[in-house]
PDB file of N, CA and C in Angstrom:
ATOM      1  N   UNK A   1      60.818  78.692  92.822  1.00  0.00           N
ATOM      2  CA  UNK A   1      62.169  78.361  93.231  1.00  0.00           C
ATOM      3  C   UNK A   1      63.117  78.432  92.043  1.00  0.00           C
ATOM      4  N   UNK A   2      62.584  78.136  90.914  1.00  0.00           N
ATOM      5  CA  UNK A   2      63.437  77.613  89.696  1.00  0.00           C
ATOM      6  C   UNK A   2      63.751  79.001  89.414  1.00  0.00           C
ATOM      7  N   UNK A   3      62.737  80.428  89.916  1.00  0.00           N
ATOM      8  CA  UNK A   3      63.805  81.732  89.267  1.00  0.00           C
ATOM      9  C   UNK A   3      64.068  82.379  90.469  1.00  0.00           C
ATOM     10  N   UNK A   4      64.718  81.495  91.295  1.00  0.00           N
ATOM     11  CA  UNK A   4      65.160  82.252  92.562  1.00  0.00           C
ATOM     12  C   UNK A   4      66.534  82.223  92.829  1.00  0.00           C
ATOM     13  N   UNK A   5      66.802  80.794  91.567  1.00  0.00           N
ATOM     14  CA  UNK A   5      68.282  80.076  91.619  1.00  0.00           C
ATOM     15  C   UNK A   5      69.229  81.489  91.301  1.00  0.00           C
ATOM     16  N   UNK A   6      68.800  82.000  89.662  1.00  0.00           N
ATOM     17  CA  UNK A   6      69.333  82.737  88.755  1.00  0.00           C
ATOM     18  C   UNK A   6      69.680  83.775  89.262  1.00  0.00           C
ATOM     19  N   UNK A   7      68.876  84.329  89.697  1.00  0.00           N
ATOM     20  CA  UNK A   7      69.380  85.720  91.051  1.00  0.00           C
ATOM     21  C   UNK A   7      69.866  85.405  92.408  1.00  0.00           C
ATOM     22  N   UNK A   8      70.115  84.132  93.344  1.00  0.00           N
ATOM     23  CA  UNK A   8      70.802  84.066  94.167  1.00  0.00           C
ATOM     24  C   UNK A   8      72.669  83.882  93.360  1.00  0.00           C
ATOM     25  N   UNK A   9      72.910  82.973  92.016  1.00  0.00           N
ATOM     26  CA  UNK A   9      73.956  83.057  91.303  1.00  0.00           C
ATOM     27  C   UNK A   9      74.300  84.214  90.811  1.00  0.00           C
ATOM     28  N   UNK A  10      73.574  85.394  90.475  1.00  0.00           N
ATOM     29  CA  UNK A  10      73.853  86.664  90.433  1.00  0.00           C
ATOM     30  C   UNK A  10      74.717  87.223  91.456  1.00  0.00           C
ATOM     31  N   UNK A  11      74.157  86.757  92.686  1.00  0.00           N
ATOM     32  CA  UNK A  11      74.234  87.822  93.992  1.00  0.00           C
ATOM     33  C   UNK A  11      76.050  87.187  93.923  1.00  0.00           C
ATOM     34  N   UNK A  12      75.753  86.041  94.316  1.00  0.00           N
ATOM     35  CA  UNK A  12      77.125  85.442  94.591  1.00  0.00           C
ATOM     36  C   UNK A  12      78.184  85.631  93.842  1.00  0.00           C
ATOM     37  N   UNK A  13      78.169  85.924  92.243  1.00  0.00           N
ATOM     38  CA  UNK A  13      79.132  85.917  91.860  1.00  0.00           C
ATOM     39  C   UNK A  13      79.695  87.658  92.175  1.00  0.00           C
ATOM     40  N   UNK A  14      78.475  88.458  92.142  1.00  0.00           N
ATOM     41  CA  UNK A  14      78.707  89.722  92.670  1.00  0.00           C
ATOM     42  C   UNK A  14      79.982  90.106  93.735  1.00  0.00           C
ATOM     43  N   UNK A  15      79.163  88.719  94.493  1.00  0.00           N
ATOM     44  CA  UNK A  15      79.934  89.498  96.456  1.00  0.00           C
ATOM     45  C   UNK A  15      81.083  88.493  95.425  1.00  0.00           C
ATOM     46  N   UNK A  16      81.868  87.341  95.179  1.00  0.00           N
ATOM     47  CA  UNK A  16      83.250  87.017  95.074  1.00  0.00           C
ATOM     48  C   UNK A  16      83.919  87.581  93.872  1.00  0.00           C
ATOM     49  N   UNK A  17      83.308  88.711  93.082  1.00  0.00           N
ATOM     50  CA  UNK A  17      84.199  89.406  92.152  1.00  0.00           C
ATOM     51  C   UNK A  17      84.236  90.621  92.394  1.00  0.00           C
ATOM     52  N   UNK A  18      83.503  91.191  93.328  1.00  0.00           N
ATOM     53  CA  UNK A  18      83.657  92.515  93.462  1.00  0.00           C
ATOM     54  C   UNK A  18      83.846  92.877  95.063  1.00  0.00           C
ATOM     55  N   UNK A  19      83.414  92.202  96.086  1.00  0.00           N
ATOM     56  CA  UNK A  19      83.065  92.844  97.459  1.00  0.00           C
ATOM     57  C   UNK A  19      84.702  92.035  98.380  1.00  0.00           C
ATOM     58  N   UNK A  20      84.304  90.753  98.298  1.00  0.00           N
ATOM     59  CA  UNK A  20      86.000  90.040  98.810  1.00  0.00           C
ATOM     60  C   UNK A  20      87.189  90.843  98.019  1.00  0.00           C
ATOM     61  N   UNK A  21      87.400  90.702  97.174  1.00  0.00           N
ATOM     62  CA  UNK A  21      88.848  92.050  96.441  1.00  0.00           C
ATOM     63  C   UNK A  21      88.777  92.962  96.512  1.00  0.00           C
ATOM     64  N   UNK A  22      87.639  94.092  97.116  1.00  0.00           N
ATOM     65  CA  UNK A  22      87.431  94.756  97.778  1.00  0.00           C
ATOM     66  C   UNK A  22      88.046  95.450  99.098  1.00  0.00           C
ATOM     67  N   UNK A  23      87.460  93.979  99.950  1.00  0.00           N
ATOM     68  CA  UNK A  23      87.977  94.437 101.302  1.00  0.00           C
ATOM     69  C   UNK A  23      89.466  93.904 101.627  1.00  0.00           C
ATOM     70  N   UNK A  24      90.007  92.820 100.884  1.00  0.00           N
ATOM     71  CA  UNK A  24      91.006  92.756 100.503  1.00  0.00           C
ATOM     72  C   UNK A  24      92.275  93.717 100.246  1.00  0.00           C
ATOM     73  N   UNK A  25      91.762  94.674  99.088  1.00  0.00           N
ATOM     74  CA  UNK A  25      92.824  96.384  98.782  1.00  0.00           C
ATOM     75  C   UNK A  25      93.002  96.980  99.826  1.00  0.00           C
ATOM     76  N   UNK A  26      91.398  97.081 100.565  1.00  0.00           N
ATOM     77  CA  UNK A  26      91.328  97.896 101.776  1.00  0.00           C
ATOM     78  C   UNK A  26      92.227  97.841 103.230  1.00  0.00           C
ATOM     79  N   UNK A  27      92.596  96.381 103.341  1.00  0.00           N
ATOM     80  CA  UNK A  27      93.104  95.893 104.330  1.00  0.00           C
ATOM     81  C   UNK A  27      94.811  96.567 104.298  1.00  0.00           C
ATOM     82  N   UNK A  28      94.827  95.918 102.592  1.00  0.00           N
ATOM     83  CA  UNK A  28      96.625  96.310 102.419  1.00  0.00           C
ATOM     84  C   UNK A  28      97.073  98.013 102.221  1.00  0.00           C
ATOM     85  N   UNK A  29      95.902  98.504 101.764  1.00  0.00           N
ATOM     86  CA  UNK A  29      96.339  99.932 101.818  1.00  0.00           C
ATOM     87  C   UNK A  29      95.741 100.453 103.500  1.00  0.00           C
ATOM     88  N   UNK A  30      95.043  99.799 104.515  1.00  0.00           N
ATOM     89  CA  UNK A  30      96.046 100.688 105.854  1.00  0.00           C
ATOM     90  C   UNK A  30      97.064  99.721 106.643  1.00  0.00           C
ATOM     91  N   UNK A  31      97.369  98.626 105.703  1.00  0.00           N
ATOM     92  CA  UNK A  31      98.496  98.165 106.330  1.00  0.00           C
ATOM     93  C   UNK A  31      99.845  99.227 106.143  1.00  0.00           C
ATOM     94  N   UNK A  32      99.653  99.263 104.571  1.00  0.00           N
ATOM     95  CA  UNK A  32     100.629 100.212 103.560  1.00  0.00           C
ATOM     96  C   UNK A  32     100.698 101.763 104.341  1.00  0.00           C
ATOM     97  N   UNK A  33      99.715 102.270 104.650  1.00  0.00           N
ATOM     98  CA  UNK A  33      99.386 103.686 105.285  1.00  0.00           C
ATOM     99  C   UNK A  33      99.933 103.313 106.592  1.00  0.00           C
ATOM    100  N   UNK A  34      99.876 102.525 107.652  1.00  0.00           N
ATOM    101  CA  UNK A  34     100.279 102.588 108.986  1.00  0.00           C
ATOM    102  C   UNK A  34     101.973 102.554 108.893  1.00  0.00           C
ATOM    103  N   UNK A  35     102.433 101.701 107.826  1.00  0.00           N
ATOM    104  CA  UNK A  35     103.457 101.207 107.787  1.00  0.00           C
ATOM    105  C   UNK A  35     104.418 103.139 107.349  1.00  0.00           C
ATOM    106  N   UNK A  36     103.979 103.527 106.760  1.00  0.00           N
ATOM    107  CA  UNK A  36     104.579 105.097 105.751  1.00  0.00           C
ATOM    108  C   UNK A  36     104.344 105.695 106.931  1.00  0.00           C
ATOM    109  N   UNK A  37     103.289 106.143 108.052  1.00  0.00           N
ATOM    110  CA  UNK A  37     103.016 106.582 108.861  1.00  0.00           C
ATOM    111  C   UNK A  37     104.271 106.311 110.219  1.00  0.00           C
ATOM    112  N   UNK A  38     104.501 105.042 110.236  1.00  0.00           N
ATOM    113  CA  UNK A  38     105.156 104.914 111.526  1.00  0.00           C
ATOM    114  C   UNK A  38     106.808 105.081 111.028  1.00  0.00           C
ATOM    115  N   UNK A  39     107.602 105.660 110.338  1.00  0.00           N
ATOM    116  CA  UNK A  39     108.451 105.823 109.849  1.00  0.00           C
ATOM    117  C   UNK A  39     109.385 106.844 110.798  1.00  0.00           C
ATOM    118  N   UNK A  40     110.568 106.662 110.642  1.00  0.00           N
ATOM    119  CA  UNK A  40     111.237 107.177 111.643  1.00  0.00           C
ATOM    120  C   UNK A  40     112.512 107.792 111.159  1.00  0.00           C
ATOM    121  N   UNK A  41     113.519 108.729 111.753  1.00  0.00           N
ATOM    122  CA  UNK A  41     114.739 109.322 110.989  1.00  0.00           C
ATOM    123  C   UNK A  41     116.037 108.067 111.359  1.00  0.00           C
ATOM    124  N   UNK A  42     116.132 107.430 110.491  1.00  0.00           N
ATOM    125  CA  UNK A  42     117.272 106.465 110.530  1.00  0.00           C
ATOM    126  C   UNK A  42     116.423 105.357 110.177  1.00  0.00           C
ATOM    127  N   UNK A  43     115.552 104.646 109.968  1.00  0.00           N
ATOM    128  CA  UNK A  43     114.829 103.745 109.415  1.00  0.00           C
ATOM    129  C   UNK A  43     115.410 103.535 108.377  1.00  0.00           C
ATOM    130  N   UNK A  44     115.377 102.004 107.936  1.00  0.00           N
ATOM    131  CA  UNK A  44     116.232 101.387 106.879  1.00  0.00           C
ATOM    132  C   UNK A  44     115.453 101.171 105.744  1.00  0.00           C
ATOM    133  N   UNK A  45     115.190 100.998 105.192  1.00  0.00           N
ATOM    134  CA  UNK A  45     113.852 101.251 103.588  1.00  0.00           C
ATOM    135  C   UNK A  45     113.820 100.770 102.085  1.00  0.00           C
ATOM    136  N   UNK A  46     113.223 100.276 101.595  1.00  0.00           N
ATOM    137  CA  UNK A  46     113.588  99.890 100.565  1.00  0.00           C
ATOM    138  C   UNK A  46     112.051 100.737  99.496  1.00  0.00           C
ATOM    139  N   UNK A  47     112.516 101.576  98.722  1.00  0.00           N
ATOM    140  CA  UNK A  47     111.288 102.442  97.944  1.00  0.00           C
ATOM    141  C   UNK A  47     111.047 101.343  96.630  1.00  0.00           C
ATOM    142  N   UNK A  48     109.893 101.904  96.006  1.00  0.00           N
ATOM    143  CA  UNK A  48     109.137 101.276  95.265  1.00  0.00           C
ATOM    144  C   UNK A  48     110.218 100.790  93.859  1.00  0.00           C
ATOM    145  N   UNK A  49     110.929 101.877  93.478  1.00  0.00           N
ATOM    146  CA  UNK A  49     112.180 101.710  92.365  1.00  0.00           C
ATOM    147  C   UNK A  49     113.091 100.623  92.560  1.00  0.00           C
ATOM    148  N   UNK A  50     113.050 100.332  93.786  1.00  0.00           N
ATOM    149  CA  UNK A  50     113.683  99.279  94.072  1.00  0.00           C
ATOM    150  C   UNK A  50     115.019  99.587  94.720  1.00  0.00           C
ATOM    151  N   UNK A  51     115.397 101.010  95.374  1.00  0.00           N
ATOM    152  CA  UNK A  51     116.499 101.599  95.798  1.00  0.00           C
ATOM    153  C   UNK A  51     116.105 101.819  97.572  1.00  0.00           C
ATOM    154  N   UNK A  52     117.885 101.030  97.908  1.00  0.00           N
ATOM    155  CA  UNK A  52     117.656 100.908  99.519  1.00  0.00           C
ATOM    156  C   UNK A  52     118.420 102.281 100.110  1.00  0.00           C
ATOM    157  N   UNK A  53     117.663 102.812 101.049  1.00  0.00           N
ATOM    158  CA  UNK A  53     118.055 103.845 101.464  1.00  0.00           C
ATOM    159  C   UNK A  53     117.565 104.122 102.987  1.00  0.00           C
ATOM    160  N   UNK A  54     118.226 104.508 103.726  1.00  0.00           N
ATOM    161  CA  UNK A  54     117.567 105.323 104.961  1.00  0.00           C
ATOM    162  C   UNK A  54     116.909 106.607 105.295  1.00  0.00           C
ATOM    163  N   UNK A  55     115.664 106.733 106.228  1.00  0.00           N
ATOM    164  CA  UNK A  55     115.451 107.904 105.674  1.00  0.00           C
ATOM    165  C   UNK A  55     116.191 109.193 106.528  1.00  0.00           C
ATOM    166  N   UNK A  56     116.309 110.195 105.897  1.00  0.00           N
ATOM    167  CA  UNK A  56     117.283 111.215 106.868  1.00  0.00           C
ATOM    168  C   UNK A  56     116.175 112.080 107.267  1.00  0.00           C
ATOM    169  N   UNK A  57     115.281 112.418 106.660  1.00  0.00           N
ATOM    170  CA  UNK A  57     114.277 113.570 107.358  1.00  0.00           C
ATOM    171  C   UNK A  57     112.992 113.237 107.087  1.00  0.00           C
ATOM    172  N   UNK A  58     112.204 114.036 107.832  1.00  0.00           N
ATOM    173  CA  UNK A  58     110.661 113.400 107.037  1.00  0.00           C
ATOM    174  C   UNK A  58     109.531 115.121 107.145  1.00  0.00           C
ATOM    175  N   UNK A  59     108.959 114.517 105.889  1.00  0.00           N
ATOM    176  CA  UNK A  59     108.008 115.948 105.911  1.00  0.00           C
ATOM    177  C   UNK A  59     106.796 115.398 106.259  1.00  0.00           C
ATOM    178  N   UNK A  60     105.359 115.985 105.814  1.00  0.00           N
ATOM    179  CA  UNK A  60     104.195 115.725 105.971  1.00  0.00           C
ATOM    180  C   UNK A  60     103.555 114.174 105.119  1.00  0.00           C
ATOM    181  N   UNK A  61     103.977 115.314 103.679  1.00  0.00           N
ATOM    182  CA  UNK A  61     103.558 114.099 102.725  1.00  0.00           C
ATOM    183  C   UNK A  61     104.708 113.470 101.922  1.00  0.00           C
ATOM    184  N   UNK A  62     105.938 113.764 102.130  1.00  0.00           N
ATOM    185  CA  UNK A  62     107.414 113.467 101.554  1.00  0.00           C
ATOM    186  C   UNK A  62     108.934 112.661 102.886  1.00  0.00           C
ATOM    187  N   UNK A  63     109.612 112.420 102.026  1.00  0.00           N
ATOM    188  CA  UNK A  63     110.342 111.934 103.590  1.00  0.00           C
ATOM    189  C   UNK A  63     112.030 112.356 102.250  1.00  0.00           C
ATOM    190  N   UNK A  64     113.188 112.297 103.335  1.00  0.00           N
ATOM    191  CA  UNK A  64     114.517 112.533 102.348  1.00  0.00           C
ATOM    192  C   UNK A  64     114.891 111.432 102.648  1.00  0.00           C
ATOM    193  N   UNK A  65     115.573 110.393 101.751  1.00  0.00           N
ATOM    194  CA  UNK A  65     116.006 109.353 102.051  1.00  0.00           C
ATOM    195  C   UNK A  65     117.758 109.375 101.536  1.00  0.00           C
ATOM    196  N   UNK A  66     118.438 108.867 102.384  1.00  0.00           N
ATOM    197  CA  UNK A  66     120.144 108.951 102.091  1.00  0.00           C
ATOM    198  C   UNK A  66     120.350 107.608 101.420  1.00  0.00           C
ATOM    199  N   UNK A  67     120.382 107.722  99.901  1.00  0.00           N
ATOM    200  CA  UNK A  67     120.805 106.404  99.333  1.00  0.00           C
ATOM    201  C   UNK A  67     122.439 106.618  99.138  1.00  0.00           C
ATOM    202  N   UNK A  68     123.267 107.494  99.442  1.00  0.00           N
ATOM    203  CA  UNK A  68     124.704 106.837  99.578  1.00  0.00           C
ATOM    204  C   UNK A  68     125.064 108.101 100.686  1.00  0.00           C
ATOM    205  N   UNK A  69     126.160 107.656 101.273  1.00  0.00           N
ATOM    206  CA  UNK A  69     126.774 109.239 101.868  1.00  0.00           C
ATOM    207  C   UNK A  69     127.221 110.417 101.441  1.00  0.00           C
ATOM    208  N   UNK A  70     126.339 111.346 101.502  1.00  0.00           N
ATOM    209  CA  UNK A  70     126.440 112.372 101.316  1.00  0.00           C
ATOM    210  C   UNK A  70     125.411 112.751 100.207  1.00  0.00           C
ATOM    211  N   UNK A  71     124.603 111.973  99.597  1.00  0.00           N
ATOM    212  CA  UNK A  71     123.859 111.627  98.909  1.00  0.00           C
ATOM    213  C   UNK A  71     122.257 111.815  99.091  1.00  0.00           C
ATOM    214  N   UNK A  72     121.158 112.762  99.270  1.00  0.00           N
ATOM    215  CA  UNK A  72     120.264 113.019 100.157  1.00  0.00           C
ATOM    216  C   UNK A  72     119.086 112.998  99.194  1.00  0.00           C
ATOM    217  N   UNK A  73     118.091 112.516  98.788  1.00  0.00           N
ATOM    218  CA  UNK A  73     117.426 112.565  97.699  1.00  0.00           C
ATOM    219  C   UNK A  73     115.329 112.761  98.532  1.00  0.00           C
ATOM    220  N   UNK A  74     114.402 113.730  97.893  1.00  0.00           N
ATOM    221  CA  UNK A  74     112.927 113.568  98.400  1.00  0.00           C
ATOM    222  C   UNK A  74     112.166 112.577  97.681  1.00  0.00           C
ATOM    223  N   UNK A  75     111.802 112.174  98.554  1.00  0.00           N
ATOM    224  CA  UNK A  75     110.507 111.107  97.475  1.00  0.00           C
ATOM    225  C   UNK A  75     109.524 111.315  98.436  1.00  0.00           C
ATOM    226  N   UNK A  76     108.182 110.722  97.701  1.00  0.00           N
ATOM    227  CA  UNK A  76     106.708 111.004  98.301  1.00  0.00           C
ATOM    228  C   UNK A  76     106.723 109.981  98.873  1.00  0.00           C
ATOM    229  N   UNK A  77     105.863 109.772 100.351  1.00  0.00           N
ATOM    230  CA  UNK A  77     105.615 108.814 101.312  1.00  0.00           C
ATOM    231  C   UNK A  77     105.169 107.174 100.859  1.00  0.00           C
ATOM    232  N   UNK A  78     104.436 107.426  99.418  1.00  0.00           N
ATOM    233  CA  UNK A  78     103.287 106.135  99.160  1.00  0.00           C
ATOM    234  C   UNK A  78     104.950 105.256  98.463  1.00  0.00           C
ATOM    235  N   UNK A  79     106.184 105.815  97.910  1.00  0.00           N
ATOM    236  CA  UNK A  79     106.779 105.447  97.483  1.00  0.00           C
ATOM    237  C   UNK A  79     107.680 104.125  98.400  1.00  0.00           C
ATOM    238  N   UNK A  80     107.569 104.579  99.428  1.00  0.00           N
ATOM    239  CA  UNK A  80     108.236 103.746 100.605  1.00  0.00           C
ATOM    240  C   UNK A  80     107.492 102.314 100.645  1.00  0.00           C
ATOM    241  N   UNK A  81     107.811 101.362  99.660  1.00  0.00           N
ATOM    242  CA  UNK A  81     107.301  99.511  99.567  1.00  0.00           C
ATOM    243  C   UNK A  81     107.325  99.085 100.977  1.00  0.00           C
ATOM    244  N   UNK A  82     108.716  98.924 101.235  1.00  0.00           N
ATOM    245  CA  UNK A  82     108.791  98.392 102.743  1.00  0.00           C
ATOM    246  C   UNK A  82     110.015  98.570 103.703  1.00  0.00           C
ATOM    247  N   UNK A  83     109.509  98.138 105.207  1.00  0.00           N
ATOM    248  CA  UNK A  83     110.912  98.944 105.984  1.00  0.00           C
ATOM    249  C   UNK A  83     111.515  97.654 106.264  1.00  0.00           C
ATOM    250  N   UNK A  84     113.025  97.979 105.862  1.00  0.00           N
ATOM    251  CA  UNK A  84     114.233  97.022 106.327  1.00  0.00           C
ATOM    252  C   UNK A  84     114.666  97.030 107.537  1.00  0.00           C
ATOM    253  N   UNK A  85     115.365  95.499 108.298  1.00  0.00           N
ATOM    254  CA  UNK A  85     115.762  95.646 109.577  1.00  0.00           C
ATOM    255  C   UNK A  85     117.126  96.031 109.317  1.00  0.00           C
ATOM    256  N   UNK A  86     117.941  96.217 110.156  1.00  0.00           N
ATOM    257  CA  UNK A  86     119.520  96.404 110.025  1.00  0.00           C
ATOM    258  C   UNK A  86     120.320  95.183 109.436  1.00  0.00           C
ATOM    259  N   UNK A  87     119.651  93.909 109.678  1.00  0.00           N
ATOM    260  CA  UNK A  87     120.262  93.178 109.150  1.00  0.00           C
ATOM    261  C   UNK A  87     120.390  92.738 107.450  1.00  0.00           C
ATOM    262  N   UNK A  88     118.756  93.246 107.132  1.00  0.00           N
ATOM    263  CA  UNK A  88     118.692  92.948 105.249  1.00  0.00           C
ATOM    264  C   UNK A  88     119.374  93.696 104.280  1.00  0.00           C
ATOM    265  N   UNK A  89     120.215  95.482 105.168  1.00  0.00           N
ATOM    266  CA  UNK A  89     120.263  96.340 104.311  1.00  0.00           C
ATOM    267  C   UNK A  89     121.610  95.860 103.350  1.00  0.00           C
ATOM    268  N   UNK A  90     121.636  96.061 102.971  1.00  0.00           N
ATOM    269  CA  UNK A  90     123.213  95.789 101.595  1.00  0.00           C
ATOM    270  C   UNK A  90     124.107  96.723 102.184  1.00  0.00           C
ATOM    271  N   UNK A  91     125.430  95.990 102.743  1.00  0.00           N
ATOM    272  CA  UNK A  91     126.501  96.947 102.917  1.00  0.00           C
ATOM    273  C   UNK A  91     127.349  97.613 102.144  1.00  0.00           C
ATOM    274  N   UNK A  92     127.872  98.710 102.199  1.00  0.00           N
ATOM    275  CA  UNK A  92     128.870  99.769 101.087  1.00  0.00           C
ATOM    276  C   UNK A  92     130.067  99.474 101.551  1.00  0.00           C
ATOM    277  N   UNK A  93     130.309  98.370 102.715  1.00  0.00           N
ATOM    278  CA  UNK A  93     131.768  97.872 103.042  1.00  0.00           C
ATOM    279  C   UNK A  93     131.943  97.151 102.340  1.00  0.00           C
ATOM    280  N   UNK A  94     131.308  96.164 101.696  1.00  0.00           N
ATOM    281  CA  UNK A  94     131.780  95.269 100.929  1.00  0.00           C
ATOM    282  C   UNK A  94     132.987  95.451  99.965  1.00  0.00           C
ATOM    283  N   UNK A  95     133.916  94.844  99.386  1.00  0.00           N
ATOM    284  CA  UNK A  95     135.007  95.172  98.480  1.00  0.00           C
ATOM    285  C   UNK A  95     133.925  94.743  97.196  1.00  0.00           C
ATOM    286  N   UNK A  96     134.430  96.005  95.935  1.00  0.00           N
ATOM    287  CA  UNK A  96     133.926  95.840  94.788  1.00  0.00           C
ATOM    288  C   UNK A  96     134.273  94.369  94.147  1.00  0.00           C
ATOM    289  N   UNK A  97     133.398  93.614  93.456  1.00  0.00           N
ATOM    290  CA  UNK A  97     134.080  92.366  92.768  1.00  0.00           C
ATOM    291  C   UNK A  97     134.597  92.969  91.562  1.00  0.00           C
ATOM    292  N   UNK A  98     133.700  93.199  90.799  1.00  0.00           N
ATOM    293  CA  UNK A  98     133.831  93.985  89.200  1.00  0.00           C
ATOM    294  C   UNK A  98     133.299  92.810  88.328  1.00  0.00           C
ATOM    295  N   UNK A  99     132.557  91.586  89.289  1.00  0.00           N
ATOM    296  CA  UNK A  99     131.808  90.523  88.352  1.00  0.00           C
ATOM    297  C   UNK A  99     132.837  89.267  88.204  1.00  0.00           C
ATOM    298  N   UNK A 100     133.758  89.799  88.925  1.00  0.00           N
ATOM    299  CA  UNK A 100     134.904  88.637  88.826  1.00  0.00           C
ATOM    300  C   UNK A 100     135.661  88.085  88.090  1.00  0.00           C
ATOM    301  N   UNK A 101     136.169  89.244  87.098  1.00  0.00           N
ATOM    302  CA  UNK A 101     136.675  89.559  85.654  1.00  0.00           C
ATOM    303  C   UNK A 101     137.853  89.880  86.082  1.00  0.00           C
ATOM    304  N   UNK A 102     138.895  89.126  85.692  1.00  0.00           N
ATOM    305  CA  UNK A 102     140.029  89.651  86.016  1.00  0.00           C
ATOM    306  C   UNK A 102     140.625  89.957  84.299  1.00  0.00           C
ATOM    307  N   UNK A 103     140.643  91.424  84.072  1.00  0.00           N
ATOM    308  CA  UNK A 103     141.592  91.666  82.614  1.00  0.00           C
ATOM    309  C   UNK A 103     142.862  91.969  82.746  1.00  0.00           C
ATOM    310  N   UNK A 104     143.705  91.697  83.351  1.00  0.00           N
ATOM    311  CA  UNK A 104     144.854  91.601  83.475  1.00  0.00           C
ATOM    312  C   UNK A 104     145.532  93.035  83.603  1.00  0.00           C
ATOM    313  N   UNK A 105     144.580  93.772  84.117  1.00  0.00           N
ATOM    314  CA  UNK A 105     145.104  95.581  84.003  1.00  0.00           C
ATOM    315  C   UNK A 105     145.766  96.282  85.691  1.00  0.00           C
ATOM    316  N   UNK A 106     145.650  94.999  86.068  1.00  0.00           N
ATOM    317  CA  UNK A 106     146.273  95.379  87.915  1.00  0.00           C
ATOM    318  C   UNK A 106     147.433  94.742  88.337  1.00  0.00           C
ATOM    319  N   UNK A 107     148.229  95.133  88.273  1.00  0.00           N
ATOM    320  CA  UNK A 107     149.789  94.956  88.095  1.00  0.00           C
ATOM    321  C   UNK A 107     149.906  94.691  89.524  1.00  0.00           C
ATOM    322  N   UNK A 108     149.533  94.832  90.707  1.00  0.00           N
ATOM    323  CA  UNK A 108     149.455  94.572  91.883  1.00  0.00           C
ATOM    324  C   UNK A 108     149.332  92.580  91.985  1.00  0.00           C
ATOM    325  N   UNK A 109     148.428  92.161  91.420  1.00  0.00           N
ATOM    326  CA  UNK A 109     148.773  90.801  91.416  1.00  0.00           C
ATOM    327  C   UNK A 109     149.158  89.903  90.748  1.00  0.00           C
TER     328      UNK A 109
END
């Protein structure tokens, strides 16, 4: 029994450092894959760089995403982090602040 301990503590530390983080990656990369997969033309997006964009077209292994109007840029599919609803995207209506610096260069107020 006394050398049965040493190799059942083997086994175990085996399966919780290598086999659980394992199936773990596995899970999130076809979450990650279903998610790039189910992608659509007008889908709201936020890519890995950290730039929100919609996508305008999609290829096999690439998609075009419109990060401003008129503005049309390709990136590869794995790049796409995650999809935005209509409500998270950042609007381009907003009025510029400029950080809320007023230097006295706008004669208007």
């Amino acid at each position: 029994m006394e050398q049965l301990l040493p190799v059942l503590l083997i086994v175990l530390a085996f399966v919780l450092l290598f086999v659980l983080p394992a199936r773990q990656r596995k899970k999130i990369a076809l979450r990650q894959s279903a998610m790039q997969q189910s992608l659509t033309v007008g889908t709201p997006i936020v890519l890995t760089c950290g730039l929100y964009g919609t996508v305008h077209a999609l290829q096999e292994d690439s998609l075009d995403v419109q990060i401003a109007p008129g503005a049309v840029a390709r990136f590869a599919r794995p790049a796409v982090l995650e999809v935005r609803s209509q409500l998270d995207v950042p609007s381009d209506s907003a009025p510029a602040d400029n950080g809320g610096i007023d230097l006295g260069k706008n004669p208007d107020k």
